[in-house]
Structure formats: structure tokens, C-alpha cells
N, C-alpha and C. Protein backbone atom coordinates (compact mmCIF):
# COMPACT_ATOMS: atom_id res chain seq x y z
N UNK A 1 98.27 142.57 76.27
CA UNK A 1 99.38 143.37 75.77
C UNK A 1 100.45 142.42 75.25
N UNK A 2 100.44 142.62 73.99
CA UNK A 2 101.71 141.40 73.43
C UNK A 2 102.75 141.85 73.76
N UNK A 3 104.12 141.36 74.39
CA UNK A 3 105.10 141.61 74.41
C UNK A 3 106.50 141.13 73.47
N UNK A 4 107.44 141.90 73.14
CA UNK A 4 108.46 141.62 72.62
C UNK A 4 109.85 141.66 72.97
N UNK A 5 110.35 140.64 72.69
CA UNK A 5 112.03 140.96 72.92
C UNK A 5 112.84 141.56 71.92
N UNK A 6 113.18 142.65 72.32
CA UNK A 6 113.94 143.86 70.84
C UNK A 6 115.26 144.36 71.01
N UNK A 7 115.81 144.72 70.53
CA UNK A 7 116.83 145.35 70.66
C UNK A 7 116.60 147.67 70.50
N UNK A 8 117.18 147.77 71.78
CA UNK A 8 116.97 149.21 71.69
C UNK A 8 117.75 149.77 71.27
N UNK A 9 118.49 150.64 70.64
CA UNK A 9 119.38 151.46 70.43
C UNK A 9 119.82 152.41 71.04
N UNK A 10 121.47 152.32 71.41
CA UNK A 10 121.96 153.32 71.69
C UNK A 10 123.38 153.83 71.12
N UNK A 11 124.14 154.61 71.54
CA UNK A 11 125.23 154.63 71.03
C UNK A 11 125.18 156.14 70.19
N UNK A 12 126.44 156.28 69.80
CA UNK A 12 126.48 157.46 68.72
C UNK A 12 126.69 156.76 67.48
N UNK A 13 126.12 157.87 66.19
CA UNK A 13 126.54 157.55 64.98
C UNK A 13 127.72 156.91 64.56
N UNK A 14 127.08 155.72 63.71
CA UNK A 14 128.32 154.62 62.95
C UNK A 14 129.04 153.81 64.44
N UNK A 15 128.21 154.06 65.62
CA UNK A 15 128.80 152.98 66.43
C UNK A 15 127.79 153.00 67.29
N UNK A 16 127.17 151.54 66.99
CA UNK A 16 126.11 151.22 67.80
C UNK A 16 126.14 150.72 68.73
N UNK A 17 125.10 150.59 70.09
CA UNK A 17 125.25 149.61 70.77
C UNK A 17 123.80 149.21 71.17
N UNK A 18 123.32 148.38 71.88
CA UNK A 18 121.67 148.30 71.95
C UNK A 18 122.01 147.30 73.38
N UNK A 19 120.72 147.68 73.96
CA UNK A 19 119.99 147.32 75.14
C UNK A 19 118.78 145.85 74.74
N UNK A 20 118.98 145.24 75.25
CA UNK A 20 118.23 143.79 75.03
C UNK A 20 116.84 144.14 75.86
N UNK A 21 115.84 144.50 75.05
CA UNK A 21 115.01 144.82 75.99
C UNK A 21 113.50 144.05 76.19
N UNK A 22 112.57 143.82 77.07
CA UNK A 22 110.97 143.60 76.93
C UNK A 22 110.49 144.57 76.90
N UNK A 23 109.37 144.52 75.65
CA UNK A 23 108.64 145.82 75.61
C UNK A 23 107.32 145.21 74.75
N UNK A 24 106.61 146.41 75.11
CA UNK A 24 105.16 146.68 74.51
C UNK A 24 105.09 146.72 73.30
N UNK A 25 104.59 145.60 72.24
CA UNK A 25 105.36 145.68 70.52
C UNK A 25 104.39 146.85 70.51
N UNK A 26 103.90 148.01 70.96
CA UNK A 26 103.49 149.16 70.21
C UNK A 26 103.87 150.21 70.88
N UNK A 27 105.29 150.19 72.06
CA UNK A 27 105.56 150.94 72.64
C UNK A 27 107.05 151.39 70.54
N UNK A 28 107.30 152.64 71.01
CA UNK A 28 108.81 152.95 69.85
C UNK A 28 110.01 152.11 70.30
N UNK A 29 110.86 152.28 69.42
CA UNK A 29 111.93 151.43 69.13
C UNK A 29 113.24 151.62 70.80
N UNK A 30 112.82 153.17 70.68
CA UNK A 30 114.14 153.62 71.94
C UNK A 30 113.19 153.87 72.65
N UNK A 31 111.70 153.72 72.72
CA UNK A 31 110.89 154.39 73.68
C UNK A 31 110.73 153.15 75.23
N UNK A 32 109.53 153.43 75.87
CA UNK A 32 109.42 152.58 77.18
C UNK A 32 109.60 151.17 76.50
N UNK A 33 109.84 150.07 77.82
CA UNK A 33 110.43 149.30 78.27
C UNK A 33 110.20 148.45 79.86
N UNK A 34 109.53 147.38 79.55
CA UNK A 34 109.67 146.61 80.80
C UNK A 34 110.35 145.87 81.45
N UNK A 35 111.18 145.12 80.87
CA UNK A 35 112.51 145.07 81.40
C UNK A 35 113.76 144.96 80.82
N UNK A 36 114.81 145.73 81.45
CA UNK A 36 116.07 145.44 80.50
C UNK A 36 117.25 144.12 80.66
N UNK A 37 116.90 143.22 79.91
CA UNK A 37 117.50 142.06 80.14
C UNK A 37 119.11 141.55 79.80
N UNK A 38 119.49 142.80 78.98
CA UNK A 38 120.81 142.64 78.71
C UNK A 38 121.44 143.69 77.87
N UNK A 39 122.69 143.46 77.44
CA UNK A 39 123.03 144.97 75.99
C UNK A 39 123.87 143.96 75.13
N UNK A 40 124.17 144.60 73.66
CA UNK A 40 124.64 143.63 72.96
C UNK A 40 126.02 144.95 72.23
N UNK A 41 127.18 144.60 71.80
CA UNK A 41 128.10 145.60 71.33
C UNK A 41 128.32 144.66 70.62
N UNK A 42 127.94 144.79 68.93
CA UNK A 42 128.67 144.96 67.89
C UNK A 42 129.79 145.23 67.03
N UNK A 43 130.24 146.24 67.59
CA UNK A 43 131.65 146.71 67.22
C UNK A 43 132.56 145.87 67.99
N UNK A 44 133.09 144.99 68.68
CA UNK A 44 133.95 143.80 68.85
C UNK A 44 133.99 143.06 68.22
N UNK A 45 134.74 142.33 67.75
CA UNK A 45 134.72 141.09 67.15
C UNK A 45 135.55 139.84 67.90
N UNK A 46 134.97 138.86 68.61
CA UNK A 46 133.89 138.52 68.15
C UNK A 46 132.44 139.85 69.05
N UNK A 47 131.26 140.05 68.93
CA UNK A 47 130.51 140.89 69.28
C UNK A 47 130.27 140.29 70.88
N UNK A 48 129.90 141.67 71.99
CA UNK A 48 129.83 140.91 73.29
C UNK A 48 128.67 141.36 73.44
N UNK A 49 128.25 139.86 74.24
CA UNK A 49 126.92 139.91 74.45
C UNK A 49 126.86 139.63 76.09
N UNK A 50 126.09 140.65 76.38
CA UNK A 50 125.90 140.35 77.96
C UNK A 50 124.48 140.25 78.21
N UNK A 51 124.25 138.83 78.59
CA UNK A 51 122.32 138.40 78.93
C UNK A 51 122.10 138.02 80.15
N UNK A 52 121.07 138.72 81.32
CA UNK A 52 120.88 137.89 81.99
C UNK A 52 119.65 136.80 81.75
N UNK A 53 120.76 135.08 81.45
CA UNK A 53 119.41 134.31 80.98
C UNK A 53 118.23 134.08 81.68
N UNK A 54 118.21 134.36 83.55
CA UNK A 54 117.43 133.94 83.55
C UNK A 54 115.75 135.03 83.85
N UNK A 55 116.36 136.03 83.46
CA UNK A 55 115.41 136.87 83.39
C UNK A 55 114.62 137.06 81.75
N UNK A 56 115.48 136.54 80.96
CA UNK A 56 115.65 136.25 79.44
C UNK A 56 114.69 135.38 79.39
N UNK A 57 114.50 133.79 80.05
CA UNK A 57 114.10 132.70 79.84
C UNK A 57 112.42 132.97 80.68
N UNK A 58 112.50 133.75 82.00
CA UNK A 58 111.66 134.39 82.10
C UNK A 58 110.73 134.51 81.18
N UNK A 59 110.78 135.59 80.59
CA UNK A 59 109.65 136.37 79.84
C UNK A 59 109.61 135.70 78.46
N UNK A 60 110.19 134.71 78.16
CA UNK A 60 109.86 133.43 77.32
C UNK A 60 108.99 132.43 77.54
N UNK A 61 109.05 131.97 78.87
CA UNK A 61 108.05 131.57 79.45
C UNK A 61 106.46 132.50 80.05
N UNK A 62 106.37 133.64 79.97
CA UNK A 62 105.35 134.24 79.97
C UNK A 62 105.28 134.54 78.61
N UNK A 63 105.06 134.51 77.47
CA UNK A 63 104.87 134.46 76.02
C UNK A 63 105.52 135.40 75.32
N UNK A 64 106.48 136.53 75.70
CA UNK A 64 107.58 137.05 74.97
C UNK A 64 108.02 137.00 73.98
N UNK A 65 107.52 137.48 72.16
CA UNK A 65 108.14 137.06 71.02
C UNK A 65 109.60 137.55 70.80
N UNK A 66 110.67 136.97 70.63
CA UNK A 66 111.70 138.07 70.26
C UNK A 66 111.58 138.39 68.95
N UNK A 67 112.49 139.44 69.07
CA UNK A 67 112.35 140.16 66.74
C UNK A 67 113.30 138.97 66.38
N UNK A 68 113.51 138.50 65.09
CA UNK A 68 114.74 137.80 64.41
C UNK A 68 116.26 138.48 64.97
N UNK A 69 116.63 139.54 65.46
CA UNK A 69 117.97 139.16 65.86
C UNK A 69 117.71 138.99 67.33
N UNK A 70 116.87 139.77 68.04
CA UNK A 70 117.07 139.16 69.41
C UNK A 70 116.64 137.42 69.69
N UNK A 71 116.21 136.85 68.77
CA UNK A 71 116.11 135.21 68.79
C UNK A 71 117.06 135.17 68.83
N UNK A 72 118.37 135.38 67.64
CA UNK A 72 119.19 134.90 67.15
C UNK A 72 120.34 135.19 68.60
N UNK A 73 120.69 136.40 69.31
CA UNK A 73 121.18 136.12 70.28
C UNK A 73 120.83 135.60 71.28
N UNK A 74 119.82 135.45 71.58
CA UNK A 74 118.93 134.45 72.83
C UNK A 74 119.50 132.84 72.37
N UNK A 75 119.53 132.40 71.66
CA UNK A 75 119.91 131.31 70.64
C UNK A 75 121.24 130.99 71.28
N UNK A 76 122.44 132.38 71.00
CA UNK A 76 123.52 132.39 70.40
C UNK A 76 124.03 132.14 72.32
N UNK A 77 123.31 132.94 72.96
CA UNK A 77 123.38 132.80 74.59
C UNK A 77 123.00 131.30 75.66
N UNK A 78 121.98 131.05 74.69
CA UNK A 78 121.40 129.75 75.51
C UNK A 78 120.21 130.00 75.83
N UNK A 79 119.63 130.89 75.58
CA UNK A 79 117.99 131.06 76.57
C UNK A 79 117.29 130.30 75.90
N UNK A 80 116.83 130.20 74.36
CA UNK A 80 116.03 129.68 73.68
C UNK A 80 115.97 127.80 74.34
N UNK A 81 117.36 127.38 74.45
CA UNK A 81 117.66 126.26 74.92
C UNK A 81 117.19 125.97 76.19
N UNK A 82 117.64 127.15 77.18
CA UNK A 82 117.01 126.82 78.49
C UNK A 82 115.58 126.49 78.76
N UNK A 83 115.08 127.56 77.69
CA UNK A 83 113.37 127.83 77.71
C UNK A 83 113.11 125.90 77.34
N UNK A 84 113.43 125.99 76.22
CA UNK A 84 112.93 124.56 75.83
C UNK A 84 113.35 122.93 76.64
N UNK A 85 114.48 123.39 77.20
CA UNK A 85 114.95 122.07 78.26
C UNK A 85 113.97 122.51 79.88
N UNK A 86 113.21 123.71 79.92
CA UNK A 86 112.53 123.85 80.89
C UNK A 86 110.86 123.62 80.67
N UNK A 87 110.68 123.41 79.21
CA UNK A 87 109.66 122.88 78.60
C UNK A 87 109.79 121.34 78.77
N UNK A 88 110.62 120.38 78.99
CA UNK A 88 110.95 118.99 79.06
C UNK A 88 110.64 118.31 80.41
N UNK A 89 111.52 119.60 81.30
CA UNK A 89 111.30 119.41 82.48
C UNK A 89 109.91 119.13 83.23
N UNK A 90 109.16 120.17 82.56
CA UNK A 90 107.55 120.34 83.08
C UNK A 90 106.32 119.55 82.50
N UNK A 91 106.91 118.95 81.70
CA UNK A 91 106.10 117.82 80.94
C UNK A 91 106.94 116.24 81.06
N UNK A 92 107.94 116.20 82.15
CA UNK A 92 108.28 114.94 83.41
C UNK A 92 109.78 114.49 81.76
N UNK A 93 109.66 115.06 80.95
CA UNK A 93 110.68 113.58 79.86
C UNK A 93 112.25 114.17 80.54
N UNK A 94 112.43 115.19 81.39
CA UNK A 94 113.78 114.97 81.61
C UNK A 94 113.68 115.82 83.25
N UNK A 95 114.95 115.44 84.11
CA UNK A 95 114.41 116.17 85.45
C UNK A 95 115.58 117.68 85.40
N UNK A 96 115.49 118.14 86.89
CA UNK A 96 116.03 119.20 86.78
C UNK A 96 117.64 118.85 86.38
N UNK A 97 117.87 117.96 86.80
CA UNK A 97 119.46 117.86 87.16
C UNK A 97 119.90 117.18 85.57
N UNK A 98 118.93 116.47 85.14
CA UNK A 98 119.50 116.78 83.27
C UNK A 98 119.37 117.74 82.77
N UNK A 99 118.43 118.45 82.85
CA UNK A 99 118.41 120.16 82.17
C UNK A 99 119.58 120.68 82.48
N UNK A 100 119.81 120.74 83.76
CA UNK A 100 121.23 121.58 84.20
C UNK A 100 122.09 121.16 83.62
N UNK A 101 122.38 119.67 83.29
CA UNK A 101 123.59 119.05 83.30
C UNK A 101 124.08 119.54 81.71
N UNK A 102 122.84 119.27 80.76
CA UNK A 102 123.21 119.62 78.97
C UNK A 102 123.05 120.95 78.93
N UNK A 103 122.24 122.04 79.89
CA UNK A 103 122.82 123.33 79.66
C UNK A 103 124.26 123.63 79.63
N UNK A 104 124.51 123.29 80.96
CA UNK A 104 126.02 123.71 81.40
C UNK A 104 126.92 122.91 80.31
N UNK A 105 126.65 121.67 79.75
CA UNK A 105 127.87 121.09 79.04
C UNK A 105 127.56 121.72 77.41
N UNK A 106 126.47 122.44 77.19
CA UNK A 106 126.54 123.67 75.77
C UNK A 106 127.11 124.60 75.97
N UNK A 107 126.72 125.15 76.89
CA UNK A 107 127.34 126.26 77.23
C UNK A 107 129.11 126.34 77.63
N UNK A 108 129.48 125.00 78.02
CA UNK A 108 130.93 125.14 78.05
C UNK A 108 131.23 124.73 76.69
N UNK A 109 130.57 123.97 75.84
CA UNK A 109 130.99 124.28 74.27
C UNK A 109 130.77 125.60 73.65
N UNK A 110 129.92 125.85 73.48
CA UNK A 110 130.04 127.39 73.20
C UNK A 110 131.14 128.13 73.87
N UNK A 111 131.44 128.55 74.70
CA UNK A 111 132.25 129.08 75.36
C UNK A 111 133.94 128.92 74.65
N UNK A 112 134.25 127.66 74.43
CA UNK A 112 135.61 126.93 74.03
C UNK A 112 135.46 127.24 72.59
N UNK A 113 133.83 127.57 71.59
CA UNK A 113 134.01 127.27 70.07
C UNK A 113 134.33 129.69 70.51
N UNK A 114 134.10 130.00 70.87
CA UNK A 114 134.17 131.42 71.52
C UNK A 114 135.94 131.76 71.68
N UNK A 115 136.42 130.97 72.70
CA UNK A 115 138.04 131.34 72.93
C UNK A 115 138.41 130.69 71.91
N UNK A 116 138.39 129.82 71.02
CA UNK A 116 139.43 129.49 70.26
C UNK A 116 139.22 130.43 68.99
N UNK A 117 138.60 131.32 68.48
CA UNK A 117 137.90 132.42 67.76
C UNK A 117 138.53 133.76 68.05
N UNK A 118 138.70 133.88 69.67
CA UNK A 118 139.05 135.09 69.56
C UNK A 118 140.43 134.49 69.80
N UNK A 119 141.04 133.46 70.15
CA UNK A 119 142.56 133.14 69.99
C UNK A 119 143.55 133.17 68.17
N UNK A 120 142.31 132.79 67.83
CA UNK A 120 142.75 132.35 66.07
C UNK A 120 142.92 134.10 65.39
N UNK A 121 141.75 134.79 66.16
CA UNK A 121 142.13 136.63 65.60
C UNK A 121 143.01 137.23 66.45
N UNK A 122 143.60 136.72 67.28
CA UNK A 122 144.54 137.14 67.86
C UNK A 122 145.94 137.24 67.38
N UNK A 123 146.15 135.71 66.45
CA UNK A 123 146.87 135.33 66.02
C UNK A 123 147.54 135.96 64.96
N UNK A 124 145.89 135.61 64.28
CA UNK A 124 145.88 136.39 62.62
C UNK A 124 146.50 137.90 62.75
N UNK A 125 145.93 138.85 64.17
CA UNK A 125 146.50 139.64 64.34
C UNK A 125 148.05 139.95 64.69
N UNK A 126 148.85 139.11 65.34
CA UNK A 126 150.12 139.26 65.42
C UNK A 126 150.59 138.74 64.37
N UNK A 127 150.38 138.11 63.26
CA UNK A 127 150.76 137.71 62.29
C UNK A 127 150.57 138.63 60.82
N UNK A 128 149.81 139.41 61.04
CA UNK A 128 149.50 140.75 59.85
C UNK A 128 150.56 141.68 60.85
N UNK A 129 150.57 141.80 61.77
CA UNK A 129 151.52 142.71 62.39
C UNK A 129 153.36 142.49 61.94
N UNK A 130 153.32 141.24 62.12
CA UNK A 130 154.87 140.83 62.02
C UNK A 130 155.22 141.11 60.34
N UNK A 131 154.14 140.74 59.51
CA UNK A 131 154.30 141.01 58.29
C UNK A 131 154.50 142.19 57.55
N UNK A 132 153.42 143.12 58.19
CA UNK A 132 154.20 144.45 58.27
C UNK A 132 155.19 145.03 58.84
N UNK A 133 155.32 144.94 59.86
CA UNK A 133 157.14 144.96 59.96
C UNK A 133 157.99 144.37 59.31
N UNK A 134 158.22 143.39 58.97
CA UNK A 134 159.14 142.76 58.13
C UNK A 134 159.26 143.75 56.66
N UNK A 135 157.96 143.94 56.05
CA UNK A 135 157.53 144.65 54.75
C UNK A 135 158.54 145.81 55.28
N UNK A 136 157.69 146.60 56.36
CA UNK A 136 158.65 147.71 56.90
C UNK A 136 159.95 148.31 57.13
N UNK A 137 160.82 146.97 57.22
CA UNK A 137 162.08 146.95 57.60
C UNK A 137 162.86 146.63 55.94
N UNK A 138 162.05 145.43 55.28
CA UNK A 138 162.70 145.77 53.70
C UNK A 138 162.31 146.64 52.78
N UNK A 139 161.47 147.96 53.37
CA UNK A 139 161.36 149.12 52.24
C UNK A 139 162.14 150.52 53.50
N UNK A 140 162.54 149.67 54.61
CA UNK A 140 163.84 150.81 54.96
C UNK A 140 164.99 150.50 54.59
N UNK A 141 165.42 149.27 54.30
CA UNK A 141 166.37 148.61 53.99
C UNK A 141 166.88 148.92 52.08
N UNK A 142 165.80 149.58 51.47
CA UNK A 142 165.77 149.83 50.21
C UNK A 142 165.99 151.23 50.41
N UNK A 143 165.42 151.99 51.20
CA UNK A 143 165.63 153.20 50.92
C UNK A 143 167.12 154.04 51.32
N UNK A 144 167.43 153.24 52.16
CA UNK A 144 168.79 153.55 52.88
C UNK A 144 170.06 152.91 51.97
N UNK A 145 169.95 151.84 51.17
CA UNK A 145 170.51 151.93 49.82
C UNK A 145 170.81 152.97 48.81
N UNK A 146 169.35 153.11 48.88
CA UNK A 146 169.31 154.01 47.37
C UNK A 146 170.20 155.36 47.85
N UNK A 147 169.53 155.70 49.09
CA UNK A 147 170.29 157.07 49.62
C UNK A 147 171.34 156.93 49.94
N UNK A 148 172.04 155.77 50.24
CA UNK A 148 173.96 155.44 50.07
C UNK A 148 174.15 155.41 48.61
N UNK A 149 173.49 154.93 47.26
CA UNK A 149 174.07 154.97 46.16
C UNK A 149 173.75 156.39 45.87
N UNK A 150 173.06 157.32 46.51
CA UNK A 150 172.53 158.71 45.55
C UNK A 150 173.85 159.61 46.23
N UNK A 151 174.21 159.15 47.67
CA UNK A 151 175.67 159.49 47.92
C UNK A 151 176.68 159.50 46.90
N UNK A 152 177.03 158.04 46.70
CA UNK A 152 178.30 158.09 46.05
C UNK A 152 177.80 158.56 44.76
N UNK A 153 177.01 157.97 43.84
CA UNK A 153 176.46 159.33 42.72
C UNK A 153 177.42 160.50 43.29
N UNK A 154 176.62 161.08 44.35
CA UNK A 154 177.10 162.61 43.90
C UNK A 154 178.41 162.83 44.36
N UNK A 155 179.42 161.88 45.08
CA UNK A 155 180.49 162.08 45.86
C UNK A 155 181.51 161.87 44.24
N UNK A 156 181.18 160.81 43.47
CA UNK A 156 181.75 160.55 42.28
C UNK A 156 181.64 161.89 41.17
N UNK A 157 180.38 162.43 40.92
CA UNK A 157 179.98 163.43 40.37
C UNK A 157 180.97 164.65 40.89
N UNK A 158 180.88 165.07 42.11
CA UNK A 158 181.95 166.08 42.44
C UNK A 158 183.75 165.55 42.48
N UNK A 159 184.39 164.36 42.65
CA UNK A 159 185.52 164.10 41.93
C UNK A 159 185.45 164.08 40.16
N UNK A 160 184.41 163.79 39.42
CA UNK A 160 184.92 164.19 38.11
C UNK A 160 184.56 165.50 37.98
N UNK A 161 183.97 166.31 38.44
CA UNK A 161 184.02 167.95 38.31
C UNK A 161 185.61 168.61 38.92
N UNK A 162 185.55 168.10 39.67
CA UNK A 162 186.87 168.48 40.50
C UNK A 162 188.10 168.41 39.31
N UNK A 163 188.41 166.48 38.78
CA UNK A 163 189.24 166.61 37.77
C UNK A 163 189.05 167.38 36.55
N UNK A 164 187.70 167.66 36.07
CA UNK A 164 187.84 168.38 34.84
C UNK A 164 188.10 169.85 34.86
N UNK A 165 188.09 170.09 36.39
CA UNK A 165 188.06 172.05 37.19
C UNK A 165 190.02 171.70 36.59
N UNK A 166 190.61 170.94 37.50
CA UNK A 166 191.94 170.59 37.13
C UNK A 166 192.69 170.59 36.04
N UNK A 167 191.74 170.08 35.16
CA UNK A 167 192.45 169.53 34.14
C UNK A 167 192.20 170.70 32.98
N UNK A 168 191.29 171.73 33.35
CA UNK A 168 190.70 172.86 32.53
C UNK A 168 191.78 173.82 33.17
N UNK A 169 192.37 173.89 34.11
CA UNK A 169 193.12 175.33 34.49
C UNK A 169 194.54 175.10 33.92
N UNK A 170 194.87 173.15 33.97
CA UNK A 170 196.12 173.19 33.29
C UNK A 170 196.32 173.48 31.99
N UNK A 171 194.98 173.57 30.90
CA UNK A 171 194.92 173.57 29.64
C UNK A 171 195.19 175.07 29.34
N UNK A 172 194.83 176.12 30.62
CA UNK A 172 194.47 176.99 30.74
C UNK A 172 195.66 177.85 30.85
N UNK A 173 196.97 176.93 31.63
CA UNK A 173 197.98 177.33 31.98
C UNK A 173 199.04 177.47 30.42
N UNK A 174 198.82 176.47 30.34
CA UNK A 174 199.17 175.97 28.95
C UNK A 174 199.21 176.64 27.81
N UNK A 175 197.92 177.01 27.47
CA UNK A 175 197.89 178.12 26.28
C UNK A 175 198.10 179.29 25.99
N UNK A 176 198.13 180.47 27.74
CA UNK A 176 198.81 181.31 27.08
C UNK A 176 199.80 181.42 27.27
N UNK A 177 200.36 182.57 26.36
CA UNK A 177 201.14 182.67 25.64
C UNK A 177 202.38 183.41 26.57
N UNK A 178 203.58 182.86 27.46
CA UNK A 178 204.07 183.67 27.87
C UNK A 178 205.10 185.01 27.68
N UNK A 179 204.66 185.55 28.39
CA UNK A 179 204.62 187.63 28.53
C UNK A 179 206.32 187.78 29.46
N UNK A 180 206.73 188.18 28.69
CA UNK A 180 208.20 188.20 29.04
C UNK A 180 208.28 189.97 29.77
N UNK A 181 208.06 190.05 30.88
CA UNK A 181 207.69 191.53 31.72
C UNK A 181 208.84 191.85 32.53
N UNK A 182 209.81 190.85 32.46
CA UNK A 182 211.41 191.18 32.72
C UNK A 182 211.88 191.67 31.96
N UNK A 183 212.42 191.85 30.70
CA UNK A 183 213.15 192.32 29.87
C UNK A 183 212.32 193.62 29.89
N UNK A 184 211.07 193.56 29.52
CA UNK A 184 210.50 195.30 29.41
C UNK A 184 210.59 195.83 30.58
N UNK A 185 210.67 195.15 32.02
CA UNK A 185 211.20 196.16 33.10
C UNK A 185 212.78 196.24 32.80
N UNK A 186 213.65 195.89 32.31
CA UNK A 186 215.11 195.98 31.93
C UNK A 186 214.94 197.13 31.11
N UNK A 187 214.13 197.00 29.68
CA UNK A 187 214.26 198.21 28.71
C UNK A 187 213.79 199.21 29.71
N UNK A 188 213.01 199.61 30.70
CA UNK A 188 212.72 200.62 31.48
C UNK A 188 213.54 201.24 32.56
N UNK A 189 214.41 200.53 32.78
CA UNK A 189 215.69 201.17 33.63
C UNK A 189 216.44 201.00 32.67
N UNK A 190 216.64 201.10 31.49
CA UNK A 190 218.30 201.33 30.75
C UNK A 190 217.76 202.76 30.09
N UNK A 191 216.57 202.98 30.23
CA UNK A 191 216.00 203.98 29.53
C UNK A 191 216.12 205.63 30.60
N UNK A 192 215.76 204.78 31.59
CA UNK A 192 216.13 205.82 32.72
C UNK A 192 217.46 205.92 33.00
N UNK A 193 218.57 205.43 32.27
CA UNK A 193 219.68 205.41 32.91
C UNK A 193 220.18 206.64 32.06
N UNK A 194 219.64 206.14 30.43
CA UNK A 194 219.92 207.36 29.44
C UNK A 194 219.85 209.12 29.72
């Protein structure tokens, strides 16, 4: 029975996640499964990968093909490495305690090329953040202008309406013609006096 290392799928639509699995290369994709060696989430960046290697390195050593991406995280984890520094071991060119020693000192490089990655998007992230605020604060800073000049606009607009209301009632005062309504109340009592 050939076996494979695959990735299973799970997750809901447009957000995946998969199960690191051994299986029967003629068992289905989400179907049975002999052992589940880890899960991988994609949607993080950087992506988290959780392996246990040495159940990983395991079934590498019993002849286990992985597909091209589960190599590529076996790789990206260390198993492929372990497998092969445990290939060194058993053919005498290196002992246990060098295997251990250049695992552990990759793996703390990896680890450090890992935090300084998600430190640098961290960064990038408070730094697209600050930029938009700043952007933020000079297109409130514009708008609260404009709406102080659309003020005085109209505060100016209603003083020259005001003077021309003024200056139209004096023109107004002006032209006609005054009505002399004393003397015709005079002719109206001398008339009654008759």
C-alpha cells in the first residue's frame, strides 16, 4: 500500500484550512487517513504551521511520499532535514548528538528568519496605519475649512442682502411723493364748521 503525505481539506468557502495527513494515495482527498500529523492555516501571514516532526519524520522513514506542497512544508518545518540527518546518523558519518546539535541550531534560524517577518509586518502595519491617520486628519482639516469659508460666504451674503433690503426701502422712502393728509383733514372740519 503506497502511502502519502497530503494535505486534507477543511474549512469553509474562500477560507481554507487543511490537516497534514498519511494516507492511502488511493484513499479521496478529505476521505480516510492514517495518521494526522499536523494542520496548516493559510490565511495568516506569515501562514501557521503546526507539525508534529516526529511523527512526520516517522512515516518518512517508513517510505511516505509527500505531494509537492506537503514536501514543501515538511522542508519549511524541518522534517525533510531531520529525516536526512537521521539518514547520516545510521550510516555512522555523524552521531546522535551532531544531528541534534544542527537540527536545533536550523531550527533556531528559522525561527529568528520567522520573528523578524512577522516583526517587519507588524511594522509595515503600524506604519500604513499612522499614514492613514495623518491622511485622515488633513482631509478633516480641509473640510472644516471649507465649511468655515462656506460660513462666512453665507454670513457675508446675508450682510449684503441685508444692506441692499436697506438701502432699497430708503430709495423707497425717497420717491414717494409726499401726501399732505393734514390740510385735507383741515379742509374737512372748516367744511363742517360751514
Amino acid at each position: 500500500m503506497p502511502v502519502k503525505i497530503r494535505l486534507q481539506r477543511h474549512g469553509k468557502k474562500g477560507k481554507p484550512f487543511f490537516w497534514i495527513v498519511a494516507a492511502d494515495a488511493r484513499a479521496k482527498r478529505d476521505g480516510k487517513f492514517l495518521d494526522k500529523i499536523g494542520t496548516y492555516n493559510p490565511n495568516t501571514n506569515p501562514a501557521t504551521i503546526d507539525l508534529n516532526l516526529d511523527s512526520a519524520v516517522q512515516w518518512l522513514h517508513n517510505g511516505a511520499q509527500p505531494t509537492d506542497t506537503a514536501r514543501a512544508i515538511l522542508s519549511y518545518k524541518g522534517a525533510l532535514l531531520k529525516h536526512h540527518l537521521d539518514g547520516g546518523v545510521r550510516k555512522g558519518a555523524l552521531t546522535q548528538e551532531q544531528a541534534d546539535a544542527k537540527l536545533a541550531a536550523w531550527i533556531d534560524e528559522k525561527a529568528n528568519k520567522v520573528t523578524s517577518k512577522k516583526e517587519g509586518l507588524t511594522k509595515a502595519q503600524e506604519k500604513a496605519r499612522a499614514e492613514a491617520l495623518k491622511a485622515e486628519k488633513v482631509a478633516n482639516e480641509k473640510r472644516a475649512n471649507a465649511a468655515a469659508d462656506a460660513l462666512k460666504a453665507a454670513e457675508a451674503t446675508e450682510e449684503v442682502a441685508e444692506e441692499v433690503s436697506e438701502v432699497a426701502t430708503e430709495v423707497a422712502v425717497e420717491e414717494t411723493p409726499a401726501v399732505e393728509e393734514a390740510p385735507a383733514a383741515e379742509e374737512t372740519n372748516e367744511e363742517k364748521e360751514a
